[in-house]
N, C-alpha and C. Protein backbone atom coordinates (compact mmCIF):
# COMPACT_ATOMS: atom_id res chain seq x y z
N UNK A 1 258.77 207.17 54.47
CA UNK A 1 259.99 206.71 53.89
C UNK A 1 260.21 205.26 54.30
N UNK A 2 261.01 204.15 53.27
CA UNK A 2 260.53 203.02 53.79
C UNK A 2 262.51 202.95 53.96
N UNK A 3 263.27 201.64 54.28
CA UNK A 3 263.76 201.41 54.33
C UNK A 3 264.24 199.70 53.90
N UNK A 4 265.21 199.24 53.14
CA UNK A 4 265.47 198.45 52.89
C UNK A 4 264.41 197.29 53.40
N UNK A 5 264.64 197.11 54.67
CA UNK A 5 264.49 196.41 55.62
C UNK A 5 263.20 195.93 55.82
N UNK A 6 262.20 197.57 55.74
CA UNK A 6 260.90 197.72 55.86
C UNK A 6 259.96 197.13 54.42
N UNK A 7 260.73 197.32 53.84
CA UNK A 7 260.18 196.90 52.16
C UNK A 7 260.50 195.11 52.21
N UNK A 8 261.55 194.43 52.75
CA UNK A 8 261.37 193.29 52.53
C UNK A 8 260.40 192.23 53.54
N UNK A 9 260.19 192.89 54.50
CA UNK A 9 259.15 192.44 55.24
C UNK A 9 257.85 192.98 54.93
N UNK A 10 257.27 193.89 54.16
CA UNK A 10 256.31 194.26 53.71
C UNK A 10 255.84 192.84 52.61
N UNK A 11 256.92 193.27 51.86
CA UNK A 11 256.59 192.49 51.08
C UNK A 11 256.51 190.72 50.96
N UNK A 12 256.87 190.22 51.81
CA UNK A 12 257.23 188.78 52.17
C UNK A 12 255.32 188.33 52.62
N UNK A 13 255.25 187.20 51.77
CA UNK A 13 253.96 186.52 52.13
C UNK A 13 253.34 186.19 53.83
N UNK A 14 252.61 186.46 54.15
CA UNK A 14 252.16 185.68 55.76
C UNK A 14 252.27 184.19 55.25
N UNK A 15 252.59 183.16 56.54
CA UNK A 15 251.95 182.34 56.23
C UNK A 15 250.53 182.10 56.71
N UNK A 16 250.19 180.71 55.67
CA UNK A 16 248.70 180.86 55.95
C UNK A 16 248.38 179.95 57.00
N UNK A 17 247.48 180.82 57.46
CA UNK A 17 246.82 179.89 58.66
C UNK A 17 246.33 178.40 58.13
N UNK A 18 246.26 177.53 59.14
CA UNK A 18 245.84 175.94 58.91
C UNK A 18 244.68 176.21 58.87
N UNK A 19 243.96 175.39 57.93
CA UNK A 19 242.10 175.56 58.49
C UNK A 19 241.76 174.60 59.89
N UNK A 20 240.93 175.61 59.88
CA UNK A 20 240.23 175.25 61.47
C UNK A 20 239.78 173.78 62.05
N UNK A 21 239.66 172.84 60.96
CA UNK A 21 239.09 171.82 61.21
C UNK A 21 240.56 171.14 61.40
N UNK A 22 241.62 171.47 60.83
CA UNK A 22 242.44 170.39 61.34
C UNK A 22 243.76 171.29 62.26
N UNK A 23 243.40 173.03 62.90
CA UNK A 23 244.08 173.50 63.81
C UNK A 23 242.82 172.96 65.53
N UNK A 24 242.85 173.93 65.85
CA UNK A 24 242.11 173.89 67.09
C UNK A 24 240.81 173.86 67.27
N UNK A 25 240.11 173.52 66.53
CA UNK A 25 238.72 173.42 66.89
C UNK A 25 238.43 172.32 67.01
N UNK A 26 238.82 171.07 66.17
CA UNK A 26 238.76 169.82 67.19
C UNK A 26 239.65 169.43 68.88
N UNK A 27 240.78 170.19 69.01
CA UNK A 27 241.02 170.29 70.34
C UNK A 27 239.33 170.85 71.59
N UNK A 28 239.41 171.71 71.13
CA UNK A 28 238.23 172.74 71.44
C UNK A 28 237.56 171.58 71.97
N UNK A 29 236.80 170.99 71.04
CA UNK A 29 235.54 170.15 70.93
C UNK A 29 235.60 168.65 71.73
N UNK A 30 236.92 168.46 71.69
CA UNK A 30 237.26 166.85 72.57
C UNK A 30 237.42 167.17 73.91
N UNK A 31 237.95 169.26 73.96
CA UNK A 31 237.91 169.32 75.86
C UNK A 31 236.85 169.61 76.19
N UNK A 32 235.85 170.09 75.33
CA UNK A 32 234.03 170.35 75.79
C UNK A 32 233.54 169.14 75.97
N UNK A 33 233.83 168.01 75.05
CA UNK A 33 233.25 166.65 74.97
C UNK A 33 233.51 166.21 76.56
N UNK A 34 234.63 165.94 76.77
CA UNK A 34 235.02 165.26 77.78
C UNK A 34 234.89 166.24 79.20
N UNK A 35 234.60 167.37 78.92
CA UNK A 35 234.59 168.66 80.34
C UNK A 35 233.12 167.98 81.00
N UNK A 36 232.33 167.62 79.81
CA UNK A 36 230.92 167.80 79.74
C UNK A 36 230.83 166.28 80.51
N UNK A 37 231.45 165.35 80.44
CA UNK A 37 231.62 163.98 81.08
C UNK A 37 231.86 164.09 82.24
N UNK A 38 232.88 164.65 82.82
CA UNK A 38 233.73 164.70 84.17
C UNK A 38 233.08 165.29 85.14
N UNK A 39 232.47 166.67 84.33
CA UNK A 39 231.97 167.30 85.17
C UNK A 39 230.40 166.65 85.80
N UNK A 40 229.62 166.08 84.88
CA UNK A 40 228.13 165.08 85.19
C UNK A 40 228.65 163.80 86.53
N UNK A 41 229.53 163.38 85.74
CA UNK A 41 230.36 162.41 86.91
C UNK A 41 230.49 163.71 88.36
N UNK A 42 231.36 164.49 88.16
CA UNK A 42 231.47 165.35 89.56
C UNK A 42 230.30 165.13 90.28
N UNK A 43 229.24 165.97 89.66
CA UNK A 43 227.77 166.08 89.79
C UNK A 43 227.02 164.76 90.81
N UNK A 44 227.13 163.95 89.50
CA UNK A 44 226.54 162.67 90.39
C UNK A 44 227.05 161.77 91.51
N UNK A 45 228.46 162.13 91.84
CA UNK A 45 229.42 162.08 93.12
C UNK A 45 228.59 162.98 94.44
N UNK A 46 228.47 163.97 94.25
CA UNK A 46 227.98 165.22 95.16
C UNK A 46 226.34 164.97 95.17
N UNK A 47 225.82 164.90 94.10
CA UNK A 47 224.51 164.24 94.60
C UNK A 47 224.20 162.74 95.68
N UNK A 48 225.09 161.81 94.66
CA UNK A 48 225.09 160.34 95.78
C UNK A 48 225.60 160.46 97.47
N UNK A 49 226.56 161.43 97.40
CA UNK A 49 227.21 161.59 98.70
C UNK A 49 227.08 162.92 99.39
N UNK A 50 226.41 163.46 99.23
CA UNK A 50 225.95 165.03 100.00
C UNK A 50 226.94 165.21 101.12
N UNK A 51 227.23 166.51 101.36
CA UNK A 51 228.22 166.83 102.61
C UNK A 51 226.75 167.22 103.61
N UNK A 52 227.05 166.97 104.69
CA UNK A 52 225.92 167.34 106.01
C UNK A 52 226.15 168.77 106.22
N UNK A 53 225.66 169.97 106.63
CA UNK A 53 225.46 171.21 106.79
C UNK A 53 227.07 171.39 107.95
N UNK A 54 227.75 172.32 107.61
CA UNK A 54 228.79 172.35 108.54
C UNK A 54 229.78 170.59 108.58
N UNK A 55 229.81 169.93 107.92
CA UNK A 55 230.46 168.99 107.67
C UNK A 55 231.84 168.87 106.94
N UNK A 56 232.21 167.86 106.66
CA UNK A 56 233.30 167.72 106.21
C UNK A 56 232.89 167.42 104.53
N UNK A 57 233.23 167.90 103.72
CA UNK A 57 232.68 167.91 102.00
C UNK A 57 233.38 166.28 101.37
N UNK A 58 233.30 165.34 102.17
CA UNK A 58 234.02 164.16 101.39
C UNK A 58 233.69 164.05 100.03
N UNK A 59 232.71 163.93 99.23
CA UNK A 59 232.45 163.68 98.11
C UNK A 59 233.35 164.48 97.01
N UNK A 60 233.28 166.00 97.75
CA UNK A 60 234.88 166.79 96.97
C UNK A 60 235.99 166.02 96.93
N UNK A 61 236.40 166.04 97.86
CA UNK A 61 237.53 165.66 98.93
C UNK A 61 237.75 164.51 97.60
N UNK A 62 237.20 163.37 97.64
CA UNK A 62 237.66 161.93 97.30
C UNK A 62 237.14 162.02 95.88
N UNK A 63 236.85 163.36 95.20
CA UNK A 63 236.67 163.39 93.46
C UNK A 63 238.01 163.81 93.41
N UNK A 64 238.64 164.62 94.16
CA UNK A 64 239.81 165.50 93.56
C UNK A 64 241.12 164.14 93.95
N UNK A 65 240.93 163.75 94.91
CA UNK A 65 241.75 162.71 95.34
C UNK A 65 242.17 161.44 94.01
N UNK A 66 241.13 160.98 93.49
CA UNK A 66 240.78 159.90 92.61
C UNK A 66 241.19 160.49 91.50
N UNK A 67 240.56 161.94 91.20
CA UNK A 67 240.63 162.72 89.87
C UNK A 67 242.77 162.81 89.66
N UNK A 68 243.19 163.14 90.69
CA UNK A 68 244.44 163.19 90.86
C UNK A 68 245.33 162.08 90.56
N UNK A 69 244.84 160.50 91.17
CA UNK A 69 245.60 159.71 90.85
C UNK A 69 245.18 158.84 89.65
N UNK A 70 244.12 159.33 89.09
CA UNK A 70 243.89 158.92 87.80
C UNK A 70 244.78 159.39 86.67
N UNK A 71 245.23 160.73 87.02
CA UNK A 71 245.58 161.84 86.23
C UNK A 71 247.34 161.38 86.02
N UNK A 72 247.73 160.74 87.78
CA UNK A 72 248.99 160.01 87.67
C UNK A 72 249.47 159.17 86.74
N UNK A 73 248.47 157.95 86.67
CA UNK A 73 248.58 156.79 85.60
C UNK A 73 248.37 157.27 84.27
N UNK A 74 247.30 158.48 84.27
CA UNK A 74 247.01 158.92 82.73
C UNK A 74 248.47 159.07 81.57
N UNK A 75 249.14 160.28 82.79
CA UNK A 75 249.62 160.90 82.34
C UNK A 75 251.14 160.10 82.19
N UNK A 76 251.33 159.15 83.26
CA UNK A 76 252.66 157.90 83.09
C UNK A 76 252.38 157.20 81.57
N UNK A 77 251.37 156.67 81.89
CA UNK A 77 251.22 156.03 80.17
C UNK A 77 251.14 156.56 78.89
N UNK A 78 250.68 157.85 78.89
CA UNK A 78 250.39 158.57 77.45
C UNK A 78 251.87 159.69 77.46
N UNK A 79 252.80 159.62 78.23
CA UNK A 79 254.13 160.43 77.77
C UNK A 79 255.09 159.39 77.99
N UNK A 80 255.28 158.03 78.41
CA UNK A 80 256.22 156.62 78.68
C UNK A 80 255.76 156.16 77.90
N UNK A 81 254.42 155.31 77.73
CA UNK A 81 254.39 153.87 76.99
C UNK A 81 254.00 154.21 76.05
N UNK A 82 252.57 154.95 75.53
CA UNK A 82 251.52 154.79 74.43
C UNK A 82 251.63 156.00 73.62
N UNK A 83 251.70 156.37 72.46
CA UNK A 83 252.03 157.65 71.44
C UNK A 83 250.33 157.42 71.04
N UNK A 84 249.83 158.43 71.96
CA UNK A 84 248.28 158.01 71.73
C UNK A 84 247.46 159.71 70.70
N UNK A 85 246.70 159.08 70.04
CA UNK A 85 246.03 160.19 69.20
C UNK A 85 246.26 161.68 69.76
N UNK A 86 246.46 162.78 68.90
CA UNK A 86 246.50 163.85 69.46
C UNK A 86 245.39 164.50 70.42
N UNK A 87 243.89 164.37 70.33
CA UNK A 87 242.97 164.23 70.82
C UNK A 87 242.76 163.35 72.17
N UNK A 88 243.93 162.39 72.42
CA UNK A 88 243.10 161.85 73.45
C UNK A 88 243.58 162.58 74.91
N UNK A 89 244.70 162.87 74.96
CA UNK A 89 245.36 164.23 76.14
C UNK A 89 244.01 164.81 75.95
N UNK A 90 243.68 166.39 75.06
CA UNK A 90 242.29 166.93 75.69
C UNK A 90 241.53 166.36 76.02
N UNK A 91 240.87 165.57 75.67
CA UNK A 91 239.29 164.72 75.71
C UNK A 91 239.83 164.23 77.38
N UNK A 92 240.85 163.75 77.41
CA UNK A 92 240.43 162.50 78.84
C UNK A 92 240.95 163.51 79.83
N UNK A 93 242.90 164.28 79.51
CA UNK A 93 243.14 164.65 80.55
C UNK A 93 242.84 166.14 81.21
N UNK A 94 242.44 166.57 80.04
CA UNK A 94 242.51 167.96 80.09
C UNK A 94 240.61 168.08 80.84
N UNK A 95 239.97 167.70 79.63
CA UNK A 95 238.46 167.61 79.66
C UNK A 95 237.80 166.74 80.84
N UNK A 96 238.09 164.99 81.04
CA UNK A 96 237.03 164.77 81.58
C UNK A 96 238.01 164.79 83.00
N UNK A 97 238.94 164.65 83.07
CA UNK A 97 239.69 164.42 84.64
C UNK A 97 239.80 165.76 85.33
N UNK A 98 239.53 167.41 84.16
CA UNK A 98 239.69 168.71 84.55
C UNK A 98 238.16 169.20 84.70
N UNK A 99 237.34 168.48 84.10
CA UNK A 99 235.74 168.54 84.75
C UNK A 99 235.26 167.74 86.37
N UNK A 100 236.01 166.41 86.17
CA UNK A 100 235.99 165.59 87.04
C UNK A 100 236.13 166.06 88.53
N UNK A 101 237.94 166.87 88.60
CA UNK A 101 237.95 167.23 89.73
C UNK A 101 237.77 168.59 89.79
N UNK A 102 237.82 169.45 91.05
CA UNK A 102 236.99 170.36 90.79
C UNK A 102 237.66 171.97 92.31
N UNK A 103 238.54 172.05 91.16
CA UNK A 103 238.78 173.28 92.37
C UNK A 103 238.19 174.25 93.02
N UNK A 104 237.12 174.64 92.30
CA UNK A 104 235.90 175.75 92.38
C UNK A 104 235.25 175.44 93.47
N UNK A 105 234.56 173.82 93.37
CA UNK A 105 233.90 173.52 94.23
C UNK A 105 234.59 173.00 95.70
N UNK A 106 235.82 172.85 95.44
CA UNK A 106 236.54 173.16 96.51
C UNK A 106 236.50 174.06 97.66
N UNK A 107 237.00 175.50 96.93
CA UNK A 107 237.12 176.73 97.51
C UNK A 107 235.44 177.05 98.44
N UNK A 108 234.62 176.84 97.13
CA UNK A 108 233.24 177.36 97.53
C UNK A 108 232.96 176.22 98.69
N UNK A 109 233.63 175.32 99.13
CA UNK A 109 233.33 174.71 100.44
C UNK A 109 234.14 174.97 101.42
N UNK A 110 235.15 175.41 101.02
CA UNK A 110 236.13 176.11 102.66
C UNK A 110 235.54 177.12 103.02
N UNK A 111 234.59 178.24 101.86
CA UNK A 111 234.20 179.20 102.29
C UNK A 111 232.91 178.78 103.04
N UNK A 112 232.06 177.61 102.74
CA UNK A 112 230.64 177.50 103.81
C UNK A 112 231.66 176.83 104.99
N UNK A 113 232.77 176.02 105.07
CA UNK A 113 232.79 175.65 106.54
C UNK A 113 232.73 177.28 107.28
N UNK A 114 234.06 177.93 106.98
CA UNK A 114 234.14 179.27 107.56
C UNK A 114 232.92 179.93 108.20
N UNK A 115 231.87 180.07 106.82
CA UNK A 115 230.77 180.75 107.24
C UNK A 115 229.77 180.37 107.81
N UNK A 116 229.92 178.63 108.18
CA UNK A 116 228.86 177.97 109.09
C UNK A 116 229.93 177.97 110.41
N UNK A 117 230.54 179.02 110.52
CA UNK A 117 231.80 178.69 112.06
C UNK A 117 232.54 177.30 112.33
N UNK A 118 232.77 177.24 110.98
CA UNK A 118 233.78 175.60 111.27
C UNK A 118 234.97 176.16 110.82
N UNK A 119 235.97 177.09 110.81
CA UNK A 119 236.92 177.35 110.02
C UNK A 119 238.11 176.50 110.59
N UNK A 120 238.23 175.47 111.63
CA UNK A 120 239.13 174.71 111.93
C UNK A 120 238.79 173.51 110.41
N UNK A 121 237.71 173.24 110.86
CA UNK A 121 237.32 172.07 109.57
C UNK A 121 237.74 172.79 108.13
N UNK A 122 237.47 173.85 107.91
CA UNK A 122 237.46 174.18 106.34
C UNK A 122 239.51 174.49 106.52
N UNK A 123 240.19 174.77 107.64
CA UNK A 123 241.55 174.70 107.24
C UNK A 123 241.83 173.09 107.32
N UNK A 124 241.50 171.94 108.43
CA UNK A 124 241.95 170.79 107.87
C UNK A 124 241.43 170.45 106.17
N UNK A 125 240.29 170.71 105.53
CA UNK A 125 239.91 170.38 104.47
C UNK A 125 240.86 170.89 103.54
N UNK A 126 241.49 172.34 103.51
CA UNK A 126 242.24 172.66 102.29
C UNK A 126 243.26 172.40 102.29
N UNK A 127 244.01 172.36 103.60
CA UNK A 127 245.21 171.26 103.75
C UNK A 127 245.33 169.63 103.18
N UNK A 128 244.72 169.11 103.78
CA UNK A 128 243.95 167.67 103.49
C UNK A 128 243.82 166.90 102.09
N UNK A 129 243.19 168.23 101.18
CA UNK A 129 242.93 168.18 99.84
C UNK A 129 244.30 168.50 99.09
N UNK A 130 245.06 169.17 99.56
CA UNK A 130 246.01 169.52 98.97
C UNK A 130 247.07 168.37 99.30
N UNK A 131 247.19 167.71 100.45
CA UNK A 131 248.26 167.03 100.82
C UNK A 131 247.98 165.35 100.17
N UNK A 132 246.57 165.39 99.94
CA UNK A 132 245.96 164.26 99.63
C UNK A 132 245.99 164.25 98.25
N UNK A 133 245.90 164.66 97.16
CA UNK A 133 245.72 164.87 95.89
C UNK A 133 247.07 164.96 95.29
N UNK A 134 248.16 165.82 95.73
CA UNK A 134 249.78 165.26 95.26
C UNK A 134 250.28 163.83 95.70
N UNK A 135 249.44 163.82 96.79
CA UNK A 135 250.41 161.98 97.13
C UNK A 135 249.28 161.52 96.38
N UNK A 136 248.40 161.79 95.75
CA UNK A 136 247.83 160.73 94.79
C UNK A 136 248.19 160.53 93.75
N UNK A 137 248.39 161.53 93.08
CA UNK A 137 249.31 161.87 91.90
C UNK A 137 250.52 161.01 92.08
N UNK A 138 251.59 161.27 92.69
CA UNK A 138 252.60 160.76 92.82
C UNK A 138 252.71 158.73 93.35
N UNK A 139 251.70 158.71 94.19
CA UNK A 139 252.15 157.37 94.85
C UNK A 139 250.82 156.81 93.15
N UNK A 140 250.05 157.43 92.23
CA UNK A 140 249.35 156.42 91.32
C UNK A 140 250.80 156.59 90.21
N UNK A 141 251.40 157.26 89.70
CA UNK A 141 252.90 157.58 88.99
C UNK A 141 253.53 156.63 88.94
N UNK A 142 254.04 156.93 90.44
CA UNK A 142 255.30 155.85 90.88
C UNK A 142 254.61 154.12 90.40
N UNK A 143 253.78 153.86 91.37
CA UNK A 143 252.94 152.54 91.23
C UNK A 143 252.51 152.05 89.51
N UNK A 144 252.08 152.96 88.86
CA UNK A 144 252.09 152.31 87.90
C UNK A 144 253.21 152.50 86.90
N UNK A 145 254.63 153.38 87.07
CA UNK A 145 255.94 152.84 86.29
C UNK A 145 256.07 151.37 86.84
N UNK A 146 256.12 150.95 87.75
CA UNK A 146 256.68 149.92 88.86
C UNK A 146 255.92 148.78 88.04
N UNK A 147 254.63 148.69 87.63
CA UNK A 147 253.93 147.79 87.13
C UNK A 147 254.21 147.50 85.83
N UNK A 148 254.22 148.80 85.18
CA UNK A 148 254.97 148.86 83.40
C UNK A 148 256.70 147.92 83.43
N UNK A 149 257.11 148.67 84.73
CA UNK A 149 258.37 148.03 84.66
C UNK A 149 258.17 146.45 85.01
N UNK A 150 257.95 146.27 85.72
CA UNK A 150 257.24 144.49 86.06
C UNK A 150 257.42 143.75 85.00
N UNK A 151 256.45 144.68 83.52
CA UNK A 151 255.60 143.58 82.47
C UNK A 151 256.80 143.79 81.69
N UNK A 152 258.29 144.28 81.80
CA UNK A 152 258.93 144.16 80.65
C UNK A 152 259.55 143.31 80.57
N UNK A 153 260.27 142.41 79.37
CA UNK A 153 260.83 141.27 79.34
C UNK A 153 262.52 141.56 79.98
């Protein structure tokens, strides 16, 4: 048995989906593009700078640090100053600065300090990283409104 109600929503058109090429599959493709960047950059950070066995992981440490206050200025300029392509948020901030830094490889290094008996080192490291990467964020933010504000007439 249908009811008023049930019959006019039956009957009412869907709307139609956008085609794919101009919904999310170029999002898709600019955060693979740029994942695929950040992350080679990660890569070749951790290769150039190796952590020593039971060491302190700097090469993490100062991707996520950098990756962070890059992410500051990114993100000051493309929601304040610049109405920039819809594509360029995934591609740079999402993709290469969310390949770039690297929480995974984070964790998977607090867990070798621990398990090489450094777990004093692997708690200064996740502290460290954490305390280091918001004041990067924040003091690259602040610093570059301060500069935007500077250049205005």
């Amino acid at each position: 048995m249908t009811t008023p109600d049930t019959e006019s929503l039956a009957a009412r058109p869907r709307p139609a989906r956008p085609p794919v090429l101009r919904g999310q599959a170029p999002v898709v493709a600019a955060v693979a593009l740029g994942g695929g960047v950040g992350a080679a950059a990660r890569y070749a950070a951790a290769v150039q700078w190796p952590a020593a066995a039971g060491g302190f992981p700097w090469a993490t440490f100062w991707t996520n640090v950098v990756g962070c206050a890059v992410i500051g200025v990114f993100m000051v300029i493309i929601s304040e100053v610049w109405a920039a392509h819809r594509l360029v948020r995934p591609f740079f901030g999402t993709g290469v600065l969310g390949g770039f830094t690297t929480f995974s490889t984070y964790a998977v290094d607090i867990q070798r300090l621990v398990d090489t008996g450094r777990p004093g080192t692997g708690a200064a490291y996740l502290a460290a990283t954490v305390l280091a990467a918001l004041t990067a964020v924040w003091l690259a933010a602040t610093a570059t409104r301060r500069v935007l504000k500077g250049r205005q007439p």
